[in-house]
C-alpha atoms as a PDB file:
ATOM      1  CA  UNK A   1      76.838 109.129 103.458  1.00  0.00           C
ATOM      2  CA  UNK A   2      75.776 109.266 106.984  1.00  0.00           C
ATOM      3  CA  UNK A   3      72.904 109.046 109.513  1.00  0.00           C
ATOM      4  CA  UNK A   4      72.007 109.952 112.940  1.00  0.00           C
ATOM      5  CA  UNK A   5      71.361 107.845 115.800  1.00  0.00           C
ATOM      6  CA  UNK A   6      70.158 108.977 119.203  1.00  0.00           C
ATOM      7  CA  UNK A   7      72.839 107.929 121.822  1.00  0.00           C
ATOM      8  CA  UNK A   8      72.680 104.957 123.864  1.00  0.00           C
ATOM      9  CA  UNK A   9      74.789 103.633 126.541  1.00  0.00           C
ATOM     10  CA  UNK A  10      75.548 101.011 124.026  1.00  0.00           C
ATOM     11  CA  UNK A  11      77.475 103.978 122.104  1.00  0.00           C
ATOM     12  CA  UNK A  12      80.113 105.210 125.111  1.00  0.00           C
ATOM     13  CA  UNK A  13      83.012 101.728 124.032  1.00  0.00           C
ATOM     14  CA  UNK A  14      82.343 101.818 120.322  1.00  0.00           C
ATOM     15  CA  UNK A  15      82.547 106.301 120.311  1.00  0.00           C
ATOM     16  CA  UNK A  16      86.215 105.979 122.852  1.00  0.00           C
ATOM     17  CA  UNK A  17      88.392 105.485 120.420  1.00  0.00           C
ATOM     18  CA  UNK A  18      87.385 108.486 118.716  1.00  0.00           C
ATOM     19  CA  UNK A  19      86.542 110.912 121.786  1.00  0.00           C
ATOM     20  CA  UNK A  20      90.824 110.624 123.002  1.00  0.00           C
ATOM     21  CA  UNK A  21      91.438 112.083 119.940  1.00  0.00           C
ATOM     22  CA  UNK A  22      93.151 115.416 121.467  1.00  0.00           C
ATOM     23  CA  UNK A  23      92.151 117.432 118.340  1.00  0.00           C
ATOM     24  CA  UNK A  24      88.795 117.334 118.929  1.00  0.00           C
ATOM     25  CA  UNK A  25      89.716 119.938 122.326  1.00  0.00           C
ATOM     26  CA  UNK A  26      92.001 122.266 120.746  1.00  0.00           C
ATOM     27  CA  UNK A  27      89.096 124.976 120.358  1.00  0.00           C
ATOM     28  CA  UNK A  28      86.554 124.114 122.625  1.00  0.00           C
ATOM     29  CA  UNK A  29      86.674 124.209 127.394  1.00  0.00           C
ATOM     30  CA  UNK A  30      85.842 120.629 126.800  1.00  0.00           C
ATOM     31  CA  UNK A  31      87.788 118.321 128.461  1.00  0.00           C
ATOM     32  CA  UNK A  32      89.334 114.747 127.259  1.00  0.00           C
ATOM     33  CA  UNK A  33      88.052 112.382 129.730  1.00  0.00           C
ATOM     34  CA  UNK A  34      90.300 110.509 131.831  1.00  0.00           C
ATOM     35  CA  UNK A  35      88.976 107.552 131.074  1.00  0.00           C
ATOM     36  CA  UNK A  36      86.294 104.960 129.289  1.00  0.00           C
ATOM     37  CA  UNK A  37      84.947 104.936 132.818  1.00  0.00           C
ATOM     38  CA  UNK A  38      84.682 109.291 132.819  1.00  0.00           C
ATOM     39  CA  UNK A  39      83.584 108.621 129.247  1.00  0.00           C
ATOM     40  CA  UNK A  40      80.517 106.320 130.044  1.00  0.00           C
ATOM     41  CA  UNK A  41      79.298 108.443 132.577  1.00  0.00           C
ATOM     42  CA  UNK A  42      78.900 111.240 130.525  1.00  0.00           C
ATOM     43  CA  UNK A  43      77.357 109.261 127.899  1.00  0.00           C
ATOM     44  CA  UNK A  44      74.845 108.491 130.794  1.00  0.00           C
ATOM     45  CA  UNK A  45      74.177 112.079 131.717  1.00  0.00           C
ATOM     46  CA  UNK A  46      73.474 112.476 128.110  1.00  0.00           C
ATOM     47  CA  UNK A  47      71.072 109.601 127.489  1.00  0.00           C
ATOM     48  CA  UNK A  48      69.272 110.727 131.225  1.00  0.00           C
ATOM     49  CA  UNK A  49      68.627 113.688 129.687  1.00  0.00           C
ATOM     50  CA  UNK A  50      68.651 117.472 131.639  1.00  0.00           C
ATOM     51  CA  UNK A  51      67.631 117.679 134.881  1.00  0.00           C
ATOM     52  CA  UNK A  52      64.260 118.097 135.460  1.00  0.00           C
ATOM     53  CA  UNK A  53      64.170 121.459 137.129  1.00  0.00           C
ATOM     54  CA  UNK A  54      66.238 122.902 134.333  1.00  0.00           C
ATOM     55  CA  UNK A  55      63.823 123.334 131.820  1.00  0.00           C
ATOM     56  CA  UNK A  56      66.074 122.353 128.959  1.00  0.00           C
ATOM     57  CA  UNK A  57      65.962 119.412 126.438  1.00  0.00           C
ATOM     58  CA  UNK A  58      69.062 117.992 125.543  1.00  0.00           C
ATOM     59  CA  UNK A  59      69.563 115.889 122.638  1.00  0.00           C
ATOM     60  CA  UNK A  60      72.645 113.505 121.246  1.00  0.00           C
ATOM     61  CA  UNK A  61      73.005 111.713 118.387  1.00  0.00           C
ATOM     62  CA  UNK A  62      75.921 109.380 116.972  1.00  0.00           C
ATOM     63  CA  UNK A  63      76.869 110.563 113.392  1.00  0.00           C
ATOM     64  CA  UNK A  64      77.367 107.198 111.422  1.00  0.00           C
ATOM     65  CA  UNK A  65      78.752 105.946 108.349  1.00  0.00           C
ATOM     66  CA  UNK A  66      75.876 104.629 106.448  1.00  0.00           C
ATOM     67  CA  UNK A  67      77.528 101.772 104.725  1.00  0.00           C
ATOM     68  CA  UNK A  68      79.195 100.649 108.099  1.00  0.00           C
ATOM     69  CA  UNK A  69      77.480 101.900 110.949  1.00  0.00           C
ATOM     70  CA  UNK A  70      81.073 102.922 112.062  1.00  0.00           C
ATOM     71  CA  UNK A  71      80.915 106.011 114.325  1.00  0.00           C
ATOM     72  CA  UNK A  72      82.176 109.403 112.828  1.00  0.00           C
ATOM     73  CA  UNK A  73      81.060 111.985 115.789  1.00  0.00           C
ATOM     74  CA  UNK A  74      78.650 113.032 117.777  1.00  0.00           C
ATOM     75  CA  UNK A  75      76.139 116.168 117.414  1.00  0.00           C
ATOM     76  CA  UNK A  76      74.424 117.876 120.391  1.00  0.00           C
ATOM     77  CA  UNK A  77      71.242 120.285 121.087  1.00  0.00           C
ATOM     78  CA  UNK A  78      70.385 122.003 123.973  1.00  0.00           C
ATOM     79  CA  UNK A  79      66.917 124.099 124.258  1.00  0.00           C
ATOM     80  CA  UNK A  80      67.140 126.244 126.785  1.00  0.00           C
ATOM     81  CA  UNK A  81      64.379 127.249 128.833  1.00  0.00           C
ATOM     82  CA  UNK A  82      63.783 130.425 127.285  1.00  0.00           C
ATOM     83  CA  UNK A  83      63.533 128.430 123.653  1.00  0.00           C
ATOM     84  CA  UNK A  84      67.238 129.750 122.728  1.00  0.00           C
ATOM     85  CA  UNK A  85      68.188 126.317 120.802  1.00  0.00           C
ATOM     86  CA  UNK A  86      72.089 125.696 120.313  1.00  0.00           C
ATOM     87  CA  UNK A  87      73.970 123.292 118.244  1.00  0.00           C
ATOM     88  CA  UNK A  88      77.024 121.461 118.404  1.00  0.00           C
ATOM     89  CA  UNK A  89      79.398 118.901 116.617  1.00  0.00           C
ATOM     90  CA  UNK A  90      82.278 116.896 116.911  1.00  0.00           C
ATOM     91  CA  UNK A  91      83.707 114.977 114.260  1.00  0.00           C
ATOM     92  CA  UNK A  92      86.950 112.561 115.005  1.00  0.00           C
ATOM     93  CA  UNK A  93      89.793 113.825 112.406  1.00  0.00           C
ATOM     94  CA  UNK A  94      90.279 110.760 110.644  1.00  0.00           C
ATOM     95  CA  UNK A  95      86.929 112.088 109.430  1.00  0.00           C
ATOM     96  CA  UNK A  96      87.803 115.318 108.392  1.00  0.00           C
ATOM     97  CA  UNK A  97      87.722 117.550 105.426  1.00  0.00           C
ATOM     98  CA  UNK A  98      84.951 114.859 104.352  1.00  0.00           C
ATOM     99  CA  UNK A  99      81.680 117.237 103.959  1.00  0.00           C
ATOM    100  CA  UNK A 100      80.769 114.108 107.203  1.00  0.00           C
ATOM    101  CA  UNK A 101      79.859 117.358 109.363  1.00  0.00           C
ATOM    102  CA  UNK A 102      77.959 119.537 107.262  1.00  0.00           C
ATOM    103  CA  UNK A 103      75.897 116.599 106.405  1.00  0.00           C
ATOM    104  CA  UNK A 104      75.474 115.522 109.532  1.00  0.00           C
ATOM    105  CA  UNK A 105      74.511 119.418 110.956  1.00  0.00           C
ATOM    106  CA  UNK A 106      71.945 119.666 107.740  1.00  0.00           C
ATOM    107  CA  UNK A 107      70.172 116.216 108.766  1.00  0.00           C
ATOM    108  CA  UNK A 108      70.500 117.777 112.293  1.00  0.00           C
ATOM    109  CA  UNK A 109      68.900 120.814 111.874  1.00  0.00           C
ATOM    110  CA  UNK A 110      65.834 119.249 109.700  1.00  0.00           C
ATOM    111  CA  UNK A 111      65.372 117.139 112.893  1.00  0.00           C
ATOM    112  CA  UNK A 112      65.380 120.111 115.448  1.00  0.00           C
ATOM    113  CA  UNK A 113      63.735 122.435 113.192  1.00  0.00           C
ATOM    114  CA  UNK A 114      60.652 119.228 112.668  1.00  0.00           C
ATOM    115  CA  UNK A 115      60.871 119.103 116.510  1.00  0.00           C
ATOM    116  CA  UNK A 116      60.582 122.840 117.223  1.00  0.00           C
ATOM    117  CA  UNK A 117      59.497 124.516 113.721  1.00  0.00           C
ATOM    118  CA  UNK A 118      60.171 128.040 113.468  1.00  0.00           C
ATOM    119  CA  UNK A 119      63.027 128.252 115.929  1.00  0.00           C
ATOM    120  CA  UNK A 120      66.055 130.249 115.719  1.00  0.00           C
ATOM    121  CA  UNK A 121      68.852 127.711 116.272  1.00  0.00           C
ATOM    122  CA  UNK A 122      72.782 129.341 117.766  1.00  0.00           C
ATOM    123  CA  UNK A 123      76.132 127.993 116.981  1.00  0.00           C
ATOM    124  CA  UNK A 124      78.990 129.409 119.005  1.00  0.00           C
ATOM    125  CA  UNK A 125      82.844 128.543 117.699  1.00  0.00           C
ATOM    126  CA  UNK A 126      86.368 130.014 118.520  1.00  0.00           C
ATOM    127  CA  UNK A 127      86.863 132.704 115.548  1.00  0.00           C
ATOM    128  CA  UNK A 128      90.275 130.557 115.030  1.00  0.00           C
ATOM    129  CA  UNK A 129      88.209 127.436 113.949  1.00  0.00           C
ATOM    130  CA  UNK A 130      88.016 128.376 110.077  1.00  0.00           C
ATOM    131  CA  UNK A 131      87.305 124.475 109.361  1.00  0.00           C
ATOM    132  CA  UNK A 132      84.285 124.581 111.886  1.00  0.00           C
ATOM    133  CA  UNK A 133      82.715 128.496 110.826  1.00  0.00           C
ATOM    134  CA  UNK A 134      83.207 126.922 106.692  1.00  0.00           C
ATOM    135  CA  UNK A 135      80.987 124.165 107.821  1.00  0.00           C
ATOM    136  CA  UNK A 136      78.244 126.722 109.309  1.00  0.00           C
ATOM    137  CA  UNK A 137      78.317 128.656 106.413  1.00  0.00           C
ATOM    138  CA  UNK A 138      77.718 125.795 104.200  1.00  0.00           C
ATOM    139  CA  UNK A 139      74.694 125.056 106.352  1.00  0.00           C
ATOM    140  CA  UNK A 140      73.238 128.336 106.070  1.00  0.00           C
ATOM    141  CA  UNK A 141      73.883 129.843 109.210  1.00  0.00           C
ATOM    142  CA  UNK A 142      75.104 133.137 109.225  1.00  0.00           C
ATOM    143  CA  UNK A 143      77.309 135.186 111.604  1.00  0.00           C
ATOM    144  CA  UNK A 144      75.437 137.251 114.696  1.00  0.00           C
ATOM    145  CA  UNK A 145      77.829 138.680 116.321  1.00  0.00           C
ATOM    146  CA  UNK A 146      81.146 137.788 118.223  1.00  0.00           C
ATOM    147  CA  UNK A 147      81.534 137.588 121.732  1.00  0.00           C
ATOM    148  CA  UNK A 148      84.516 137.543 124.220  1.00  0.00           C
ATOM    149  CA  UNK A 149      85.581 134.494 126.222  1.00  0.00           C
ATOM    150  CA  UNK A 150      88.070 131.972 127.542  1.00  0.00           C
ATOM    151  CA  UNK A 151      89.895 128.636 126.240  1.00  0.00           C
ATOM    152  CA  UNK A 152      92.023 127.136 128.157  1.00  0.00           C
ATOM    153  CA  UNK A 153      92.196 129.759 130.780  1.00  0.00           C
ATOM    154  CA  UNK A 154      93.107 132.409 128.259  1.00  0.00           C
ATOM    155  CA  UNK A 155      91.302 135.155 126.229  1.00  0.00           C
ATOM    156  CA  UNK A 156      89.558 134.386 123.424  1.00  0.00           C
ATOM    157  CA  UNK A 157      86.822 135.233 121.059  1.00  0.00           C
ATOM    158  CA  UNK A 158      84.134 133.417 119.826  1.00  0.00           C
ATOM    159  CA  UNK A 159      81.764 134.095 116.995  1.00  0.00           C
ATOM    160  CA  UNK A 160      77.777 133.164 117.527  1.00  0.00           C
ATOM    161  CA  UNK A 161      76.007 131.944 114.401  1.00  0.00           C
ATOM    162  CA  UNK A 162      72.139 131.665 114.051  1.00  0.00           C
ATOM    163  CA  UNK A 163      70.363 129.807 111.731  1.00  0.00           C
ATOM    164  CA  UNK A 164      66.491 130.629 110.697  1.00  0.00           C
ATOM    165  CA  UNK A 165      65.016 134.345 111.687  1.00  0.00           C
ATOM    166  CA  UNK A 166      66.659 136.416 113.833  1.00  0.00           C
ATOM    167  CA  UNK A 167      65.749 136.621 117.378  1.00  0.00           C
ATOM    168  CA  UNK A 168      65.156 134.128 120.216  1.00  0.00           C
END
């Protein structure tokens, strides 16, 4: 069905298309960017990696369409520099309703968890994402706790997910 691809520069034209799509920012502070130009150079901060001096990893990969190669979305780690390992996804909508991002989030997770055995792994999503919480159930995460914040400027809540033992 699909596999994962770590991101290249080579990635920012053909994943465009897909990253405009407004739905993918209706429950997230992420912003569209502006432009392929904005786009690239985030694909570049990606692919350079954290800074240094941050302690944290971060990690991209392109979720593909087997058959085609076609991109789908994008998934994202981030170990912090306490070990605190978070996960996120983005699927484009003509993808949808698929089972594309729980298999992409269970390939995912065998990678991190192969990279970093043992470790707890965190998932925070708006509590008004029911399509996004279904797919971290079906993964075998399992809900924390929930947490107060903001999207788009306004309240909002957002439940935190772990995956593996508790802690960390």
């Amino acid at each position: 069905m699909i596999t994962l691809t770590a991101i290249t520069l080579d990635d920012a034209a053909p994943l465009w298309p897909l990253i405009q799509d407004p739905a993918l920012y209706t429950y997230t502070d992420d912003h569209r960017p502006p432009g392929l130009a904005a786009w690239q150079s985030r694909v570049a901060r990606w692919v350079a990696g954290a800074p240094a001096d941050s302690g944290e990893t971060w990690l991209n990969a392109v979720i593909r369409d087997r058959a085609s190669g076609a991109p789908l979305g994008l998934v994202q780690a981030t170990r912090e520099a306490d070990g605190r390992l978070w996960v996120g996804y983005r699927i484009g909508s003509t993808h949808a309703g698929r089972g594309v991002a729980t298999a992409a989030l269970q390939v995912w997770l065998q990678q991190l968890l192969a990279r970093w055995p043992g470790s707890t792994v965190w998932a925070s999503v708006d509590l008004r994402h029911t399509a996004s919480r279904r797919v971290l159930d079906k993964c075998g995460f399992v809900l924390d706790h929930s947490a107060p914040s903001t999207l788009h400027g306004a309240p909002s809540e957002d439940a935190l997910y772990r995956f593996g033992p508790p802690g960390r």
